[in-house]
PDB file of N, CA and C in Angstrom:
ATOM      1  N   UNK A   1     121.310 -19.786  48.866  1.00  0.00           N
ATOM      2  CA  UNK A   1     121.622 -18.895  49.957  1.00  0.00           C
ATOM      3  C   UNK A   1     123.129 -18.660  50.076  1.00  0.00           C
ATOM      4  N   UNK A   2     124.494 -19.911  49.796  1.00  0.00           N
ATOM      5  CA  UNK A   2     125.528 -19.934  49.858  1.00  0.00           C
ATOM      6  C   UNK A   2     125.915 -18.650  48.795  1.00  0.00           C
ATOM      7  N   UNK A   3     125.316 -18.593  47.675  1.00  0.00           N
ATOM      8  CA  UNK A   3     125.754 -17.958  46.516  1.00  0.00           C
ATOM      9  C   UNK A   3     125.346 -16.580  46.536  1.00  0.00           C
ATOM     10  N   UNK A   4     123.603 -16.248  47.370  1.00  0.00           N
ATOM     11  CA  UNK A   4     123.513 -14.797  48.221  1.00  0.00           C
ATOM     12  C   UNK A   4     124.464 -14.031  48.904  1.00  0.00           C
ATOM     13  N   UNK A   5     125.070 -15.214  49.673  1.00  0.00           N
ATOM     14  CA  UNK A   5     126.367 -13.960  50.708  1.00  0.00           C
ATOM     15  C   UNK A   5     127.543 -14.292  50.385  1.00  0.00           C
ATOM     16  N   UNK A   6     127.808 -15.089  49.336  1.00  0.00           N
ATOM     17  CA  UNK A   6     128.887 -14.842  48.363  1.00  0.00           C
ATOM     18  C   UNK A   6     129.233 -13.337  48.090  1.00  0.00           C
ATOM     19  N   UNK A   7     127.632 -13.536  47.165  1.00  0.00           N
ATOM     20  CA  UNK A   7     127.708 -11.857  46.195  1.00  0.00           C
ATOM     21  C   UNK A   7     127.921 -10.806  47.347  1.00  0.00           C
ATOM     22  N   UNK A   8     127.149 -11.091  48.754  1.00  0.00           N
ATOM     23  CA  UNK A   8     127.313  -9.431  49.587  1.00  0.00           C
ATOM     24  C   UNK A   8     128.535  -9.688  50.144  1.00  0.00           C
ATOM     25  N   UNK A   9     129.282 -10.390  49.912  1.00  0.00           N
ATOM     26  CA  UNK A   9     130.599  -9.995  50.491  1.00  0.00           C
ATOM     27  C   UNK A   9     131.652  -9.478  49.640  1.00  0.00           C
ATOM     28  N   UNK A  10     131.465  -9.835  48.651  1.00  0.00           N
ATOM     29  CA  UNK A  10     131.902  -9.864  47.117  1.00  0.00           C
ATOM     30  C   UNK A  10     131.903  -8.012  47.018  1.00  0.00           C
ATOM     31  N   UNK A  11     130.175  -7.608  47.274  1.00  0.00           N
ATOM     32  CA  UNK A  11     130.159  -6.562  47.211  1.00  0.00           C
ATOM     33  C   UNK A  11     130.770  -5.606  48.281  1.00  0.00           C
ATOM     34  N   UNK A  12     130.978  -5.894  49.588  1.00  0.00           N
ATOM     35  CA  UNK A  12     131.276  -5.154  50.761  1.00  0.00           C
ATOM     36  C   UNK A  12     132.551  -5.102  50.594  1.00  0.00           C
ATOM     37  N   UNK A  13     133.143  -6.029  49.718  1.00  0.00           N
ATOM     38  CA  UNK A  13     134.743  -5.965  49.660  1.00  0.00           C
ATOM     39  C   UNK A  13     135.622  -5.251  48.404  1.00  0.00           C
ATOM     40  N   UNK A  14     134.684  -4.731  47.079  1.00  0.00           N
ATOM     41  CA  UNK A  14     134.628  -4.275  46.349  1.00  0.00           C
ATOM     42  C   UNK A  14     134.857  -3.084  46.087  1.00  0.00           C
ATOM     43  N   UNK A  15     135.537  -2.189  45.936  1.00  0.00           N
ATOM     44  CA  UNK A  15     135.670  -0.436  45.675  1.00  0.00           C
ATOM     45  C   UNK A  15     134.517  -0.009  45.155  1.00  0.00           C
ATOM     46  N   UNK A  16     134.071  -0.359  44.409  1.00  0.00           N
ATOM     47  CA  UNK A  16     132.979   0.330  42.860  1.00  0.00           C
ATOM     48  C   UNK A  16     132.310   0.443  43.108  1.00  0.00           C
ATOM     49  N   UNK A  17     131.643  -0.314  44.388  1.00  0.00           N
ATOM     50  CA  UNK A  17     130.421  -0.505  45.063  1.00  0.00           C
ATOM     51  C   UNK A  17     130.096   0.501  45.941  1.00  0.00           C
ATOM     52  N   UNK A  18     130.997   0.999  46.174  1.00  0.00           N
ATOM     53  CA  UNK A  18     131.104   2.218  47.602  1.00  0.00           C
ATOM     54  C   UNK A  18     130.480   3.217  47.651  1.00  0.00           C
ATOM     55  N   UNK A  19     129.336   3.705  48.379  1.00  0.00           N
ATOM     56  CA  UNK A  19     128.629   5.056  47.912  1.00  0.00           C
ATOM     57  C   UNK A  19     127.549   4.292  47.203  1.00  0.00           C
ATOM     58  N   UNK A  20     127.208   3.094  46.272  1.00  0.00           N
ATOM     59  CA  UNK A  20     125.922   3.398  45.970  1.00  0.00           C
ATOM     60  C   UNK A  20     124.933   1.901  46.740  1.00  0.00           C
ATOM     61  N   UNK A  21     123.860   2.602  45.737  1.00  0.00           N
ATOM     62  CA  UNK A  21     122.750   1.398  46.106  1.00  0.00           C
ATOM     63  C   UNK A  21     122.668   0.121  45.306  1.00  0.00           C
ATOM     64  N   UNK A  22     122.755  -1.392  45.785  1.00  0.00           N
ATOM     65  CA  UNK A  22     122.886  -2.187  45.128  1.00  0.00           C
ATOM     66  C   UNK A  22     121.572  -3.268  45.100  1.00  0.00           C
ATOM     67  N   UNK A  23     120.791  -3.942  44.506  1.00  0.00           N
ATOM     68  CA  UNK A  23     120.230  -4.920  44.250  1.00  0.00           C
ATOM     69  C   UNK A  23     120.187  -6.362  43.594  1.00  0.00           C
ATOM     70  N   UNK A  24     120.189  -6.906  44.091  1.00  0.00           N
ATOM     71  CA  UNK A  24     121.116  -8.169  44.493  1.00  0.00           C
ATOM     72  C   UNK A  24     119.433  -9.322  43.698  1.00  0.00           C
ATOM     73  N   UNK A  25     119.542  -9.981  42.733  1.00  0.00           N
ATOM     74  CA  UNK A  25     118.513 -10.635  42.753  1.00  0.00           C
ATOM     75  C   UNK A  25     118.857 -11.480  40.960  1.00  0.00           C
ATOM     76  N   UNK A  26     118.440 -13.068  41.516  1.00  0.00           N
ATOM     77  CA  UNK A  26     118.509 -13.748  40.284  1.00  0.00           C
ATOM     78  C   UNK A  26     120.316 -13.922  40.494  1.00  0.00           C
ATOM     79  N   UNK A  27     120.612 -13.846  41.302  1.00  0.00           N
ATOM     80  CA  UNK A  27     122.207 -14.026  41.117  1.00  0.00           C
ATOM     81  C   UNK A  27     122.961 -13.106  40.365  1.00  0.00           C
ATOM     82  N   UNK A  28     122.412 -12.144  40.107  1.00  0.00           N
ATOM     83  CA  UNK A  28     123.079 -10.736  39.521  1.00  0.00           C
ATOM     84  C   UNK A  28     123.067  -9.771  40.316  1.00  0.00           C
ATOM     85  N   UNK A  29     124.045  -8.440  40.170  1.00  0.00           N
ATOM     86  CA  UNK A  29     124.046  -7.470  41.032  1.00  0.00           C
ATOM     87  C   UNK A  29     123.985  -6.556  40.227  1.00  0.00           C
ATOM     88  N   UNK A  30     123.249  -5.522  40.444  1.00  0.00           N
ATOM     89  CA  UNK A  30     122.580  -4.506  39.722  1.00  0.00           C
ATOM     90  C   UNK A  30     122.864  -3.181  40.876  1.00  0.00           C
ATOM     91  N   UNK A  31     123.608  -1.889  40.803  1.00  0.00           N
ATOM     92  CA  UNK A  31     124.274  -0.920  41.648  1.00  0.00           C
ATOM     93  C   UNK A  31     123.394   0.304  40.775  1.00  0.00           C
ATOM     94  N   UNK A  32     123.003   1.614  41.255  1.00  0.00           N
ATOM     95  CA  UNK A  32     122.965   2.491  41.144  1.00  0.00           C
ATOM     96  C   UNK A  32     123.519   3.944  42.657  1.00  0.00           C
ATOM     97  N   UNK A  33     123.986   5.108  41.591  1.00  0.00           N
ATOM     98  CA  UNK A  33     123.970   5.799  42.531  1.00  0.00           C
ATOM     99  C   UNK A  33     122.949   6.649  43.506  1.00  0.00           C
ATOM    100  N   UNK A  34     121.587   6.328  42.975  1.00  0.00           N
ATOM    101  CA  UNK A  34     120.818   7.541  43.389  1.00  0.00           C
ATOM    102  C   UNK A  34     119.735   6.335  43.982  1.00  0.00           C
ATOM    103  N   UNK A  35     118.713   6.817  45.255  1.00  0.00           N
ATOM    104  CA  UNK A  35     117.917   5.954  44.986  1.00  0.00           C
ATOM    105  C   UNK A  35     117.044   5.961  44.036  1.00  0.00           C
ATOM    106  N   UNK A  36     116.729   7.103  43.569  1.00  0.00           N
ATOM    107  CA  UNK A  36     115.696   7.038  42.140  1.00  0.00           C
ATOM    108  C   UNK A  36     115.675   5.731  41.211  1.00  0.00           C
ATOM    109  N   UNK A  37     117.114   5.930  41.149  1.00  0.00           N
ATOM    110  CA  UNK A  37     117.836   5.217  39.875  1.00  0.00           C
ATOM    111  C   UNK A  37     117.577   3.980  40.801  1.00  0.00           C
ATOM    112  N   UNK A  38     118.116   3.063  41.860  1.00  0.00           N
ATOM    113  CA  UNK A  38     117.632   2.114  42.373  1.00  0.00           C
ATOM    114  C   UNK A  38     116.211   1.330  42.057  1.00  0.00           C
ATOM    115  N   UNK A  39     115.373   2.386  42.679  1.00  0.00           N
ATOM    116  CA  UNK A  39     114.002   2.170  42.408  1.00  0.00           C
ATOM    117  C   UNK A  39     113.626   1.650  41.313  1.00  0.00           C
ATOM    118  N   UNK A  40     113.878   2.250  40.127  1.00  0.00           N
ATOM    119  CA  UNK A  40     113.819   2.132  38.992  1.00  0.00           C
ATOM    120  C   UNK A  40     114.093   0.129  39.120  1.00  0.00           C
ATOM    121  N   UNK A  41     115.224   0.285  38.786  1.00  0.00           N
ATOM    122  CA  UNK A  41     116.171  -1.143  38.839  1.00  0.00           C
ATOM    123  C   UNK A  41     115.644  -2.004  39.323  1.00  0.00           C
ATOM    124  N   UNK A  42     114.968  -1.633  40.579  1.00  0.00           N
ATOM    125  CA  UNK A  42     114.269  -3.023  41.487  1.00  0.00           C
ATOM    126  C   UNK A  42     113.026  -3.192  40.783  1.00  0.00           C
ATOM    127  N   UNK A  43     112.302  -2.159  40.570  1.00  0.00           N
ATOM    128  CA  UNK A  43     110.961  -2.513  39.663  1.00  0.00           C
ATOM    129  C   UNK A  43     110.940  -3.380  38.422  1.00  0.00           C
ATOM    130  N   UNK A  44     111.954  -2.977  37.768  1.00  0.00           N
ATOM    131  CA  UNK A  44     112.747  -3.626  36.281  1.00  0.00           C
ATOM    132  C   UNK A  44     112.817  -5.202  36.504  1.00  0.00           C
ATOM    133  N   UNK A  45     113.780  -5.534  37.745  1.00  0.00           N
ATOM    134  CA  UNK A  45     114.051  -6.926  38.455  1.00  0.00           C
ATOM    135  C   UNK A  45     112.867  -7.414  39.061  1.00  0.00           C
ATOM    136  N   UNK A  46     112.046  -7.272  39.545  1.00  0.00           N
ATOM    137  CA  UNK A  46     111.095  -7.386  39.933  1.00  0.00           C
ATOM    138  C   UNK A  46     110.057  -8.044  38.771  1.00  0.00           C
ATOM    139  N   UNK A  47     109.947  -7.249  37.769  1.00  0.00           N
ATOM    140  CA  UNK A  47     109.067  -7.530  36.785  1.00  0.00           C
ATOM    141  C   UNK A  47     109.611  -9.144  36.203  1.00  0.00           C
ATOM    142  N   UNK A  48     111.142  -8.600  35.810  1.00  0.00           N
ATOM    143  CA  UNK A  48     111.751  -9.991  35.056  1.00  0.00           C
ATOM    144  C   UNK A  48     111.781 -10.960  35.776  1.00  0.00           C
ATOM    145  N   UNK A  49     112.290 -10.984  37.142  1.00  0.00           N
ATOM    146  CA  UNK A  49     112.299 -12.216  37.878  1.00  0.00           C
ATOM    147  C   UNK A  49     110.772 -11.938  39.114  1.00  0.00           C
ATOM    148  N   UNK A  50     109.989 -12.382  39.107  1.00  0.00           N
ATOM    149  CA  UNK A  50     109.019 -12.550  39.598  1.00  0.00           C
ATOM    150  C   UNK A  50     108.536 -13.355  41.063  1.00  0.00           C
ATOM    151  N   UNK A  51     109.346 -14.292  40.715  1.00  0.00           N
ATOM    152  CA  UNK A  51     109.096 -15.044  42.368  1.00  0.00           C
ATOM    153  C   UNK A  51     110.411 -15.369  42.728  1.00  0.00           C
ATOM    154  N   UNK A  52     111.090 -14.525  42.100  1.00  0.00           N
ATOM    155  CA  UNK A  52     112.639 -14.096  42.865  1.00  0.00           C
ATOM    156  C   UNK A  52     112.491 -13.210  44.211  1.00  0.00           C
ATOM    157  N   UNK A  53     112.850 -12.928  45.486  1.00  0.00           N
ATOM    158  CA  UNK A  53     112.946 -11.769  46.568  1.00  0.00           C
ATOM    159  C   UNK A  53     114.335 -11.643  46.521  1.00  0.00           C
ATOM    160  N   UNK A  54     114.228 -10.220  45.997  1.00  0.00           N
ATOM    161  CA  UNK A  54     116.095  -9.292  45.696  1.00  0.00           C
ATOM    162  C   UNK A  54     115.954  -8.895  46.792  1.00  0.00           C
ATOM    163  N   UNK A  55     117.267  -8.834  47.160  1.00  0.00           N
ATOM    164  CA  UNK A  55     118.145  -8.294  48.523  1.00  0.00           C
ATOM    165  C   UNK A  55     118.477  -7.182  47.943  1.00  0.00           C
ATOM    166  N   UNK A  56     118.516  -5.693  48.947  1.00  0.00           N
ATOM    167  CA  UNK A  56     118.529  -3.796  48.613  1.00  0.00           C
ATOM    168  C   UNK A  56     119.473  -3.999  50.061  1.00  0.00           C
ATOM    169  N   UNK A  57     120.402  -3.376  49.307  1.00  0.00           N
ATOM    170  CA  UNK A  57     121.585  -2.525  50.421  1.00  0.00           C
ATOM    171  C   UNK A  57     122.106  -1.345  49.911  1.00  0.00           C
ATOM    172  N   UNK A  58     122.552  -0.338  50.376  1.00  0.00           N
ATOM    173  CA  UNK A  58     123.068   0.564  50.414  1.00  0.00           C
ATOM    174  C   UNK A  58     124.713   0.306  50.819  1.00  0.00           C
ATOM    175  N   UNK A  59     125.548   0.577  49.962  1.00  0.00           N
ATOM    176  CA  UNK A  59     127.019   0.120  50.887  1.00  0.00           C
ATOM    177  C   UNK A  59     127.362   1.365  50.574  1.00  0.00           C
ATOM    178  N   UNK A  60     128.026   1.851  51.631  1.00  0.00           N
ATOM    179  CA  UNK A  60     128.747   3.393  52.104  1.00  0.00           C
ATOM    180  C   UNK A  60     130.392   3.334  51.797  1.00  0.00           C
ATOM    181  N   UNK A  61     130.461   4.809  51.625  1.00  0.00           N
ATOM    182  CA  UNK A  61     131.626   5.027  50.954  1.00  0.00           C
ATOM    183  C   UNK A  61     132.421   4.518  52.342  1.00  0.00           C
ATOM    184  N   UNK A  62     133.863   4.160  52.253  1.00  0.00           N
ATOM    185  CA  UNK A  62     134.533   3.740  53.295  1.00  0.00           C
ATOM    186  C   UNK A  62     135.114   4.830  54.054  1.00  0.00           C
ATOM    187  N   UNK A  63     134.710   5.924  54.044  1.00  0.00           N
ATOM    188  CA  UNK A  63     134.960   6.758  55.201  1.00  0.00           C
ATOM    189  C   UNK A  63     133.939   7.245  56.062  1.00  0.00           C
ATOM    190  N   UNK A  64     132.793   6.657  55.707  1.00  0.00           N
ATOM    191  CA  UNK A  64     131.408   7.147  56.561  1.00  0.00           C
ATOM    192  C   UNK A  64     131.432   6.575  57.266  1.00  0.00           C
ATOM    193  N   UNK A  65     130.508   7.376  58.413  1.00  0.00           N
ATOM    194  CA  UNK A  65     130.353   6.786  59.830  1.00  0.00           C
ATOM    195  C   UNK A  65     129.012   6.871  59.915  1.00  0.00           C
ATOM    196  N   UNK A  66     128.503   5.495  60.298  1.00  0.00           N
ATOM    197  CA  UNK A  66     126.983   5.610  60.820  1.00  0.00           C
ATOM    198  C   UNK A  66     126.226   5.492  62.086  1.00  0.00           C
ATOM    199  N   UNK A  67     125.574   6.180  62.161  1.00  0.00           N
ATOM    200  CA  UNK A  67     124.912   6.307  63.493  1.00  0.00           C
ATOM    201  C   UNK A  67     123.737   5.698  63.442  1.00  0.00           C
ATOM    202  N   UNK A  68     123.520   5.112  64.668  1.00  0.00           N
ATOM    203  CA  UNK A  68     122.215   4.095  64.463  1.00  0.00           C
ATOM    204  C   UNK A  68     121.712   4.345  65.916  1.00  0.00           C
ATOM    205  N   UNK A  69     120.384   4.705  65.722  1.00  0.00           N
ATOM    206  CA  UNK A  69     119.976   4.978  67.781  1.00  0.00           C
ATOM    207  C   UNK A  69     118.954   4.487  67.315  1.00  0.00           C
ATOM    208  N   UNK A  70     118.185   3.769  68.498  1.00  0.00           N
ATOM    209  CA  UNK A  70     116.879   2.446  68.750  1.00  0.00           C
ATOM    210  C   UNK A  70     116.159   3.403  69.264  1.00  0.00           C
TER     211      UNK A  70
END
């Protein structure tokens, strides 16, 4: 778990990361820009690591603003 929010901070603090979708699983980080391309990736990870549960975030370019209403 220590080595999970390693990597998402790792990633939140990262440039390269900005704008896309990332999947986080097996202790590797795996980024695409599209979700297509995501999808893809998690199915891929999924298959190889099996009774792994990957963590899916989206990290936003650093000038977006998000709106969130309940």
């Amino acid at each position: 778990m220590a080595n999970q929010k390693r990597l998402i901070d790792l990633i939140y603090s990262n440039s390269k990361y900005f704008g896309r979708h990332v999947v986080i699983i097996h202790g590797k980080i795996y980024s695409a820009k599209t979700g297509k391309e995501a999808s893809r990736i998690l199915e891929k990870a999924v298959k190889k690591y099996p009774l792994e549960t990957p963590t899916i975030t989206y990290v936003p370019k650093a000038d977006s603003l998000i709106l969130f209403s309940l």
